[in-house]
PDB file of N, CA and C in Angstrom:
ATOM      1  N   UNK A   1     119.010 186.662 108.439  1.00  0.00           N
ATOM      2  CA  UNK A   1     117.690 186.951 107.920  1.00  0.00           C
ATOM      3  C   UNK A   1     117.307 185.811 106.982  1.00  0.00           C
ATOM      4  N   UNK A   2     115.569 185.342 107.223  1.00  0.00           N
ATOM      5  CA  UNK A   2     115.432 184.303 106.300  1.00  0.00           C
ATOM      6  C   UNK A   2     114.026 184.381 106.052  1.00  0.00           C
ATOM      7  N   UNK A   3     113.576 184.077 105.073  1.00  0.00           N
ATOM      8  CA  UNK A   3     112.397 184.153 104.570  1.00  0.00           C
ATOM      9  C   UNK A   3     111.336 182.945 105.743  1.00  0.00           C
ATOM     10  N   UNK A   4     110.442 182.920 106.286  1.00  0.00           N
ATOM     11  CA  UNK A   4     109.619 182.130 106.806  1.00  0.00           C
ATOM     12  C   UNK A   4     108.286 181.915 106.550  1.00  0.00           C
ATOM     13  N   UNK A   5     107.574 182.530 105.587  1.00  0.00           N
ATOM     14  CA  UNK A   5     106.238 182.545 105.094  1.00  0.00           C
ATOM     15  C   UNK A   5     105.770 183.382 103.900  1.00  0.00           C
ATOM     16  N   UNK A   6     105.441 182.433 103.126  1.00  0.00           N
ATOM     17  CA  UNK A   6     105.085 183.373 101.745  1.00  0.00           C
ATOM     18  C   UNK A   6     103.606 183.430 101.398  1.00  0.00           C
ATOM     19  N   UNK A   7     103.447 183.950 100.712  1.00  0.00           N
ATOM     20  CA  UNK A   7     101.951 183.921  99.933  1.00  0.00           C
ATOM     21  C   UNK A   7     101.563 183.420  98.918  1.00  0.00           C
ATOM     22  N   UNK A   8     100.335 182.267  99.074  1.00  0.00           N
ATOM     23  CA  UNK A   8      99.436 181.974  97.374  1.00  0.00           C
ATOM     24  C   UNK A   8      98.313 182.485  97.137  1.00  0.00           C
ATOM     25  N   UNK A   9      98.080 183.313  96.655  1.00  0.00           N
ATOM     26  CA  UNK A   9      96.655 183.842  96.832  1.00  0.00           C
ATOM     27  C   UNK A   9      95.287 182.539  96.219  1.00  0.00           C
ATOM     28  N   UNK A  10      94.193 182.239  96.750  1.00  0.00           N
ATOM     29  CA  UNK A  10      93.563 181.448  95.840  1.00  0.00           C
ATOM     30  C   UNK A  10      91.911 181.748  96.246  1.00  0.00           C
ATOM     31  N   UNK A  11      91.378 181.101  95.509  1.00  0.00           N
ATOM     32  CA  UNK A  11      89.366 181.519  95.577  1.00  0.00           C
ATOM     33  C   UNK A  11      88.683 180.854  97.191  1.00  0.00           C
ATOM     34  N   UNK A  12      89.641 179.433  97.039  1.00  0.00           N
ATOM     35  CA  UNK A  12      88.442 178.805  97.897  1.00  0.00           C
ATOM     36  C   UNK A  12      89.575 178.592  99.034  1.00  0.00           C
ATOM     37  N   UNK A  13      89.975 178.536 100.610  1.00  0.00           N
ATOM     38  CA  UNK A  13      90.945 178.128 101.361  1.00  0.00           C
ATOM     39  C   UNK A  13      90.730 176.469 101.425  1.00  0.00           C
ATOM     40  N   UNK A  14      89.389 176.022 101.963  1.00  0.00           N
ATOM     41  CA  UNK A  14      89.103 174.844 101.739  1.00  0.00           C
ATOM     42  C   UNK A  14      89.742 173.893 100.587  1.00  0.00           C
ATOM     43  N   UNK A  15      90.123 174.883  99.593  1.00  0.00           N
ATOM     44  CA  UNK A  15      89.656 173.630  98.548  1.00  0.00           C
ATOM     45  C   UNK A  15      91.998 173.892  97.958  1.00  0.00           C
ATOM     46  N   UNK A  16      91.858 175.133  98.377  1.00  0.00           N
ATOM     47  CA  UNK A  16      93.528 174.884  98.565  1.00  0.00           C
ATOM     48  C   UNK A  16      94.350 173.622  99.517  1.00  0.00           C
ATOM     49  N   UNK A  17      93.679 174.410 100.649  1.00  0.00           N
ATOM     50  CA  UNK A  17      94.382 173.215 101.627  1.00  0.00           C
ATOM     51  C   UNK A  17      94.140 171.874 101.403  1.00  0.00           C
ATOM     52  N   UNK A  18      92.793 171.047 100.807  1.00  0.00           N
ATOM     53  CA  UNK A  18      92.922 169.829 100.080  1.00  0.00           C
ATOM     54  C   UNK A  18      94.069 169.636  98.900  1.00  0.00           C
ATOM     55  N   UNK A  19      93.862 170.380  98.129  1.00  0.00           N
ATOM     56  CA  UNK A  19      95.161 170.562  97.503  1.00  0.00           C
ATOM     57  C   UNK A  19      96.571 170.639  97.834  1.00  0.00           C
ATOM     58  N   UNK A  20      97.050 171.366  98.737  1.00  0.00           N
ATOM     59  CA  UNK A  20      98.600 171.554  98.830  1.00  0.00           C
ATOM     60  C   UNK A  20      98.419 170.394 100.023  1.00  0.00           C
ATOM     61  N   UNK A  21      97.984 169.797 100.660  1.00  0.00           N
ATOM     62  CA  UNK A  21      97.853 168.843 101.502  1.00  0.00           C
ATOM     63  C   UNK A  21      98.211 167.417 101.127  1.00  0.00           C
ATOM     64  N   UNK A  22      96.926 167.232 100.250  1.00  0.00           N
ATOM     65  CA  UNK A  22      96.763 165.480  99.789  1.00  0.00           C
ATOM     66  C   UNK A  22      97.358 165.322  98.378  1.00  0.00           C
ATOM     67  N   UNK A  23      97.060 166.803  97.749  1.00  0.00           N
ATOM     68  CA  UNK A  23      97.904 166.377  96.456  1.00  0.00           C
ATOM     69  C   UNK A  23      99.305 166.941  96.450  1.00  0.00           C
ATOM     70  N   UNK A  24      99.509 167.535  97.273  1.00  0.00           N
ATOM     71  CA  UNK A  24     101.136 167.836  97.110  1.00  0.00           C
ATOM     72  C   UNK A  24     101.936 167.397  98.238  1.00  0.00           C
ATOM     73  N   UNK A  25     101.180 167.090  99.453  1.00  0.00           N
ATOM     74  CA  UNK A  25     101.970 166.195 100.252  1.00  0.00           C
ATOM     75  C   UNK A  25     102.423 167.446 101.039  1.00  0.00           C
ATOM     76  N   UNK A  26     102.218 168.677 101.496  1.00  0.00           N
ATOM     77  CA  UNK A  26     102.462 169.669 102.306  1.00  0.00           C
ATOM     78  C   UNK A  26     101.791 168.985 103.709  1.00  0.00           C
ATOM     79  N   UNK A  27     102.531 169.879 104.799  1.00  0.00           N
ATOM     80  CA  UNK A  27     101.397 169.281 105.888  1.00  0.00           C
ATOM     81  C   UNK A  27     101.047 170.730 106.448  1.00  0.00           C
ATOM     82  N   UNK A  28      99.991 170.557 107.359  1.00  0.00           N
ATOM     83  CA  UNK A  28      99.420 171.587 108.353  1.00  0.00           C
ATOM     84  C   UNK A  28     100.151 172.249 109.201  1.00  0.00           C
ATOM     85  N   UNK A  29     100.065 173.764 108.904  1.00  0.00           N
ATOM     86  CA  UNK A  29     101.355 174.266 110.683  1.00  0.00           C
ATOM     87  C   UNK A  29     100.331 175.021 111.087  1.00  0.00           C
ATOM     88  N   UNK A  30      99.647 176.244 110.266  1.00  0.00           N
ATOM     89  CA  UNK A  30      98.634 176.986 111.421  1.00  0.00           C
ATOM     90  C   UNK A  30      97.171 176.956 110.628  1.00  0.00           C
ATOM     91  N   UNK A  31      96.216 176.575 111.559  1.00  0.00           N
ATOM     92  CA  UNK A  31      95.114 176.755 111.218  1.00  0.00           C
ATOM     93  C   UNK A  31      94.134 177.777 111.728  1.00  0.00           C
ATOM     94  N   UNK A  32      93.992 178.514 112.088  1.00  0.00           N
ATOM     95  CA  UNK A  32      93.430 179.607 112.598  1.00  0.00           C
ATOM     96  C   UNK A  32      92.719 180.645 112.102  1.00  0.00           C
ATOM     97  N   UNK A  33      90.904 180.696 112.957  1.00  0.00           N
ATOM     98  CA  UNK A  33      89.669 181.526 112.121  1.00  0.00           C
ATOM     99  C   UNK A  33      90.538 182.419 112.548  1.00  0.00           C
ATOM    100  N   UNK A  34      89.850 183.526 111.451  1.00  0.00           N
ATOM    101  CA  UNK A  34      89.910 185.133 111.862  1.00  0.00           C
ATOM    102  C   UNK A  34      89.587 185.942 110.984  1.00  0.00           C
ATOM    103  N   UNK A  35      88.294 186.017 111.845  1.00  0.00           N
ATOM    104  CA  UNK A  35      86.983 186.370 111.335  1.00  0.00           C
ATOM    105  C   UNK A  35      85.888 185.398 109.436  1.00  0.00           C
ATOM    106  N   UNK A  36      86.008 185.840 108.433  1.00  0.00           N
ATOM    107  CA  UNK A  36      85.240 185.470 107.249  1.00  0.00           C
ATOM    108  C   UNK A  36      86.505 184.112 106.629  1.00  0.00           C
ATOM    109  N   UNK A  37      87.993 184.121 106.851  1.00  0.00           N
ATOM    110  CA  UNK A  37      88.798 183.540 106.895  1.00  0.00           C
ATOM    111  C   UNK A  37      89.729 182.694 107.678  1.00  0.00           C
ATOM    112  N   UNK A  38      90.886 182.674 107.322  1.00  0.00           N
ATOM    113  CA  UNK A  38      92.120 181.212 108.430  1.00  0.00           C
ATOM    114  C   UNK A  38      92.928 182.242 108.376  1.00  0.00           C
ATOM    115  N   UNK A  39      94.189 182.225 109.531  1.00  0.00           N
ATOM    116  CA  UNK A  39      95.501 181.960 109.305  1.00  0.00           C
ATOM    117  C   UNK A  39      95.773 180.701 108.834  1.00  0.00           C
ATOM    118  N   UNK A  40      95.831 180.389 107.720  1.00  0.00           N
ATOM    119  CA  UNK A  40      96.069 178.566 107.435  1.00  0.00           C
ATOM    120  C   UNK A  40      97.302 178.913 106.339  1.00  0.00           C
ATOM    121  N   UNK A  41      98.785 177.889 107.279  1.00  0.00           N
ATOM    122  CA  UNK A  41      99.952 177.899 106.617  1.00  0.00           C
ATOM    123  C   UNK A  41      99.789 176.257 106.006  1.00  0.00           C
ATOM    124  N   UNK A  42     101.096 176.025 105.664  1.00  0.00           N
ATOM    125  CA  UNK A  42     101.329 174.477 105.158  1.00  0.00           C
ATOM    126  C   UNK A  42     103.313 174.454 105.155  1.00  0.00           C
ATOM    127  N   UNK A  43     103.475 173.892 105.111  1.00  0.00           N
ATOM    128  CA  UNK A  43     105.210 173.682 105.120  1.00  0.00           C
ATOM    129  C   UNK A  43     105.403 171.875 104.900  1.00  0.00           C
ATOM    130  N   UNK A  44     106.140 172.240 104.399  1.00  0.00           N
ATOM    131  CA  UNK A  44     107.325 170.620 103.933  1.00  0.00           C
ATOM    132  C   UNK A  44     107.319 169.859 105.034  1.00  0.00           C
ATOM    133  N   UNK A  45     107.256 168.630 104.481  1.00  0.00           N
ATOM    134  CA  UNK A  45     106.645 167.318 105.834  1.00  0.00           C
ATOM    135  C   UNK A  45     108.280 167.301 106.403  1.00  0.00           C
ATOM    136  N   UNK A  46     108.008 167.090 108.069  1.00  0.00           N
ATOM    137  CA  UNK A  46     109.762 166.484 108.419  1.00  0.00           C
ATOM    138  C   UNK A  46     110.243 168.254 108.225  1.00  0.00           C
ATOM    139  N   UNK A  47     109.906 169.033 108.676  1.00  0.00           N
ATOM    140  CA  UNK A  47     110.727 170.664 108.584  1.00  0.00           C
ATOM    141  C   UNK A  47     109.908 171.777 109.163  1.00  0.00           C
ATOM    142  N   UNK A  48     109.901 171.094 110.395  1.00  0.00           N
ATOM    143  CA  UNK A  48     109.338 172.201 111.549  1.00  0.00           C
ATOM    144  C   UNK A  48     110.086 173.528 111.484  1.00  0.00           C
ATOM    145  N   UNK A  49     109.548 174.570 111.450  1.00  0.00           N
ATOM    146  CA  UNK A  49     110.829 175.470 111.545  1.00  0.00           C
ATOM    147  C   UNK A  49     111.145 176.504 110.476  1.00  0.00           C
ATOM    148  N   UNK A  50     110.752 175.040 108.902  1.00  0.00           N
ATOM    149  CA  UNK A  50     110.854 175.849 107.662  1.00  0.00           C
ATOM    150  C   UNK A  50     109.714 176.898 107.086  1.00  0.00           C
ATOM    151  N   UNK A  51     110.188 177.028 105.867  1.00  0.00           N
ATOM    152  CA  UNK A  51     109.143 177.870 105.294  1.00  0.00           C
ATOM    153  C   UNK A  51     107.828 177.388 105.383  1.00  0.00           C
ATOM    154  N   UNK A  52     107.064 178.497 105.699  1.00  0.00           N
ATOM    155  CA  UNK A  52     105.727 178.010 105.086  1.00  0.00           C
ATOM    156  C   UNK A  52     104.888 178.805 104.172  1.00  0.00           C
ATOM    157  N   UNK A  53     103.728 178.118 103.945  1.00  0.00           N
ATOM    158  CA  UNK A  53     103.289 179.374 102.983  1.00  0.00           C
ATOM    159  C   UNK A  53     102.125 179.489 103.040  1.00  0.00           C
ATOM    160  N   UNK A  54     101.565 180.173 103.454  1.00  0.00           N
ATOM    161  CA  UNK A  54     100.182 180.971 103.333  1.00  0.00           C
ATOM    162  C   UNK A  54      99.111 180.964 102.756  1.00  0.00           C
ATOM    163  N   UNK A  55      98.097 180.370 102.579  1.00  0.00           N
ATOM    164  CA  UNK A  55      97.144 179.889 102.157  1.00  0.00           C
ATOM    165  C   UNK A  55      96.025 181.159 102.260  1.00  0.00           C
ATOM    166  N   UNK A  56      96.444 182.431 100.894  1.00  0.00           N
ATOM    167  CA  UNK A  56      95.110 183.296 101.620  1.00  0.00           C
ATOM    168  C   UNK A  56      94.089 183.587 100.874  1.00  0.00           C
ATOM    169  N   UNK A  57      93.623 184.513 101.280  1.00  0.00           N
ATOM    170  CA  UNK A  57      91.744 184.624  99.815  1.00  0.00           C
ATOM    171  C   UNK A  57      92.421 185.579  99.090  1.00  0.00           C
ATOM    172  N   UNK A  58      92.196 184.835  97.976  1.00  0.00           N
ATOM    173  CA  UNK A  58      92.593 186.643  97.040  1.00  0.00           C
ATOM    174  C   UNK A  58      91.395 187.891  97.450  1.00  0.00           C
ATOM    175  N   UNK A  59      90.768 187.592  97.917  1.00  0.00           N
ATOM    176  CA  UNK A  59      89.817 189.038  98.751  1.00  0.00           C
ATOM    177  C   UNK A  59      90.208 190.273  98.094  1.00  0.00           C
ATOM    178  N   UNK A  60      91.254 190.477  98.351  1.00  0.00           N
ATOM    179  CA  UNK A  60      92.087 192.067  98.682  1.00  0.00           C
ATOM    180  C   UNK A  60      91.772 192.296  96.779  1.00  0.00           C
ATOM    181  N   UNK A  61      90.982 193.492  96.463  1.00  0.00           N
ATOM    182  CA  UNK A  61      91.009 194.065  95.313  1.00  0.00           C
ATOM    183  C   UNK A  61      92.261 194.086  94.257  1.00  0.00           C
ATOM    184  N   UNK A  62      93.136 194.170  94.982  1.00  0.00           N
ATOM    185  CA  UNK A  62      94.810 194.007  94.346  1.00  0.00           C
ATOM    186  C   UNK A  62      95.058 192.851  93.544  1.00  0.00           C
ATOM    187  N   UNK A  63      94.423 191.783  94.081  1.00  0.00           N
ATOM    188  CA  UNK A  63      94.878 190.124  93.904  1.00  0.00           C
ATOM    189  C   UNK A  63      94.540 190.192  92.313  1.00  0.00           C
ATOM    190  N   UNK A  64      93.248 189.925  92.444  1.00  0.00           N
ATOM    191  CA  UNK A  64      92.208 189.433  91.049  1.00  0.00           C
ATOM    192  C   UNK A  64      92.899 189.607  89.795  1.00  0.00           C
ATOM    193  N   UNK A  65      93.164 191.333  89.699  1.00  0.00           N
ATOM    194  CA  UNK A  65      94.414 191.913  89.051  1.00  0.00           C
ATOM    195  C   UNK A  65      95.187 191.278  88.536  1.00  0.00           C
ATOM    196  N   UNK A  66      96.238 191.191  89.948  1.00  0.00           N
ATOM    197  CA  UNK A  66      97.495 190.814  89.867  1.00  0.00           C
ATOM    198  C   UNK A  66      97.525 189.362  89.176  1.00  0.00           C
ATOM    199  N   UNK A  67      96.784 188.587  89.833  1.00  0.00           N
ATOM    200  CA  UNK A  67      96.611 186.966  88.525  1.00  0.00           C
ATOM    201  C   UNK A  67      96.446 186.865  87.553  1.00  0.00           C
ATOM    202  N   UNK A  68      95.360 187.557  87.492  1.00  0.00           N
ATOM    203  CA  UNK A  68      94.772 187.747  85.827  1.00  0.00           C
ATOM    204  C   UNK A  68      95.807 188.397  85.149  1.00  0.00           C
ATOM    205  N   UNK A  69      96.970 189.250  85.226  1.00  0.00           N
ATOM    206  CA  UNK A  69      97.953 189.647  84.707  1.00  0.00           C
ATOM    207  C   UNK A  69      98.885 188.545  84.787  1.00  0.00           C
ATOM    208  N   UNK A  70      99.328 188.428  85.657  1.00  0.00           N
ATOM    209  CA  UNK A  70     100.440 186.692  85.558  1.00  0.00           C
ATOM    210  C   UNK A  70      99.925 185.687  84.436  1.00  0.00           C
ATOM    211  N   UNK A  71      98.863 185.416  84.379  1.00  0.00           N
ATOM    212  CA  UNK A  71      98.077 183.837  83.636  1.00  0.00           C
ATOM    213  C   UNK A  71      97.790 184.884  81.676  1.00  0.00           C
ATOM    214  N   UNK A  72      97.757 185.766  82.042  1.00  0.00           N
ATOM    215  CA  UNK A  72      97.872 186.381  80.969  1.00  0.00           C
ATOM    216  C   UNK A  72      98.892 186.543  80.475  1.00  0.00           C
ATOM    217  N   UNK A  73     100.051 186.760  80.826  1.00  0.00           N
ATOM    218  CA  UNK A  73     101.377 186.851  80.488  1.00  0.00           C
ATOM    219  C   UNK A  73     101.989 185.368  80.583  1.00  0.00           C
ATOM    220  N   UNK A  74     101.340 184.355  81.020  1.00  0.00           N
ATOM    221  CA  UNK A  74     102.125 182.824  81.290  1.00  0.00           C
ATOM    222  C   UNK A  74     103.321 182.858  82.283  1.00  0.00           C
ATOM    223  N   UNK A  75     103.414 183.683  83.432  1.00  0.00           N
ATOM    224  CA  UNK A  75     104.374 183.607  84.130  1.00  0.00           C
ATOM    225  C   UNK A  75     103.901 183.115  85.933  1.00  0.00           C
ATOM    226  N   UNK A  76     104.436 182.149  85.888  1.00  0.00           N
ATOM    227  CA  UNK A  76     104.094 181.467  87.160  1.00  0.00           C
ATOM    228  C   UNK A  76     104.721 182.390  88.589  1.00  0.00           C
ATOM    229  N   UNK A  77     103.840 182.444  89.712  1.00  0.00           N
ATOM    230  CA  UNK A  77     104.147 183.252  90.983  1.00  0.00           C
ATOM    231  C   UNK A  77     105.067 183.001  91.936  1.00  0.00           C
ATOM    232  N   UNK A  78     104.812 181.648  91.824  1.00  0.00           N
ATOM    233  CA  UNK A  78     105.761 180.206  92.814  1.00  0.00           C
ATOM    234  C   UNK A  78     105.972 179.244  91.968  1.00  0.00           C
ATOM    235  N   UNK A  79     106.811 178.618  92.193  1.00  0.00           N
ATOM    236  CA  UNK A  79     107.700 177.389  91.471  1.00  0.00           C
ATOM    237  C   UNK A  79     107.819 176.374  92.876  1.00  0.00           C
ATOM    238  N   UNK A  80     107.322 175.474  92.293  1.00  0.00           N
ATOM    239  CA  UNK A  80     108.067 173.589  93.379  1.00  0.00           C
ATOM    240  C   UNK A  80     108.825 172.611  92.467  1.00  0.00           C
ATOM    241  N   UNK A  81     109.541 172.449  93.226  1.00  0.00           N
ATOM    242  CA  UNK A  81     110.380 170.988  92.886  1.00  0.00           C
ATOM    243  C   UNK A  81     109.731 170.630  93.659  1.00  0.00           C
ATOM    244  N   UNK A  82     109.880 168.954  92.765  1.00  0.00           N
ATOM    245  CA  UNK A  82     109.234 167.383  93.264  1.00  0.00           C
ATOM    246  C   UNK A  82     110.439 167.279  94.482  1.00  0.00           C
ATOM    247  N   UNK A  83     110.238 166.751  95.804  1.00  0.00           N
ATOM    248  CA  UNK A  83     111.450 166.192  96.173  1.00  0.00           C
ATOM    249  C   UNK A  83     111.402 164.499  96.797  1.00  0.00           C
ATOM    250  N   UNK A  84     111.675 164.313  98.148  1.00  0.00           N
ATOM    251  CA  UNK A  84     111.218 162.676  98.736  1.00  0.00           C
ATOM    252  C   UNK A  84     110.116 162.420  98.303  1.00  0.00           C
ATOM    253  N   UNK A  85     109.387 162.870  97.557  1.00  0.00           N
ATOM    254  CA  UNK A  85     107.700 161.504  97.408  1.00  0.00           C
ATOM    255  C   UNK A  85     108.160 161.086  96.267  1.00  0.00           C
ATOM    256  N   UNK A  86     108.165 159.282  95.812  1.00  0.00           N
ATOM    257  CA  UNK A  86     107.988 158.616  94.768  1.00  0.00           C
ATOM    258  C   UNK A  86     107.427 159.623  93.597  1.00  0.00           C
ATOM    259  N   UNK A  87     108.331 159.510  92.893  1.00  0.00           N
ATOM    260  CA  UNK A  87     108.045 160.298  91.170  1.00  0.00           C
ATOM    261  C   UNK A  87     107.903 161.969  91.289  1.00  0.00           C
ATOM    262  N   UNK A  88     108.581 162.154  92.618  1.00  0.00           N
ATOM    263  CA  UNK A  88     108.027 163.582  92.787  1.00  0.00           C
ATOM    264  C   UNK A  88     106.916 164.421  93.021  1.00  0.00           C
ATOM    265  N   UNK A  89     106.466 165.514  92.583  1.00  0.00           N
ATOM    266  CA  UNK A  89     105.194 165.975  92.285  1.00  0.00           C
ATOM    267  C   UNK A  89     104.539 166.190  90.784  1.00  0.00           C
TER     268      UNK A  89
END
């Protein structure tokens, strides 16, 4: 058993996937409408296969919440290490 896809919840998908893309150096695995949204993953360059992670709308009434409680408390959802890119991330 292994973990293969996680979740970030965020506002804009567009403006994530520029983000975990160009500024973090993630690449593209699924892009896919459906319906007002994507299936849109991202995974580690060179690691077909690996994790990826989920790029979704915080939409869901639950989310908004749930952040605004994390950023209120200062406790981060996901954690990255820098790894192969010059100086890391």
């Amino acid at each position: 058993m292994r973990i293969v896809v996680g979740s970030i919840f965020g506002e804009d998908q567009d403006k994530a996937l520029d983000f975990y893309t160009r500024v973090l150096g993630f690449q593209v695995r699924a892009n896919v409408p459906m319906g007002g949204y994507r299936w849109l993953t991202v995974g580690n360059p060179g690691e077909d296969g690996g994790i990826e992670l989920s790029l979704e709308p915080n939409a869901h009434p639950a989310v908004v919440p749930f952040q605004e409680g994390l950023v209120a408390d200062g406790s981060p959802f996901t954690n990255f290490r820098g790894g192969g890119r010059p100086g890391g991330i």
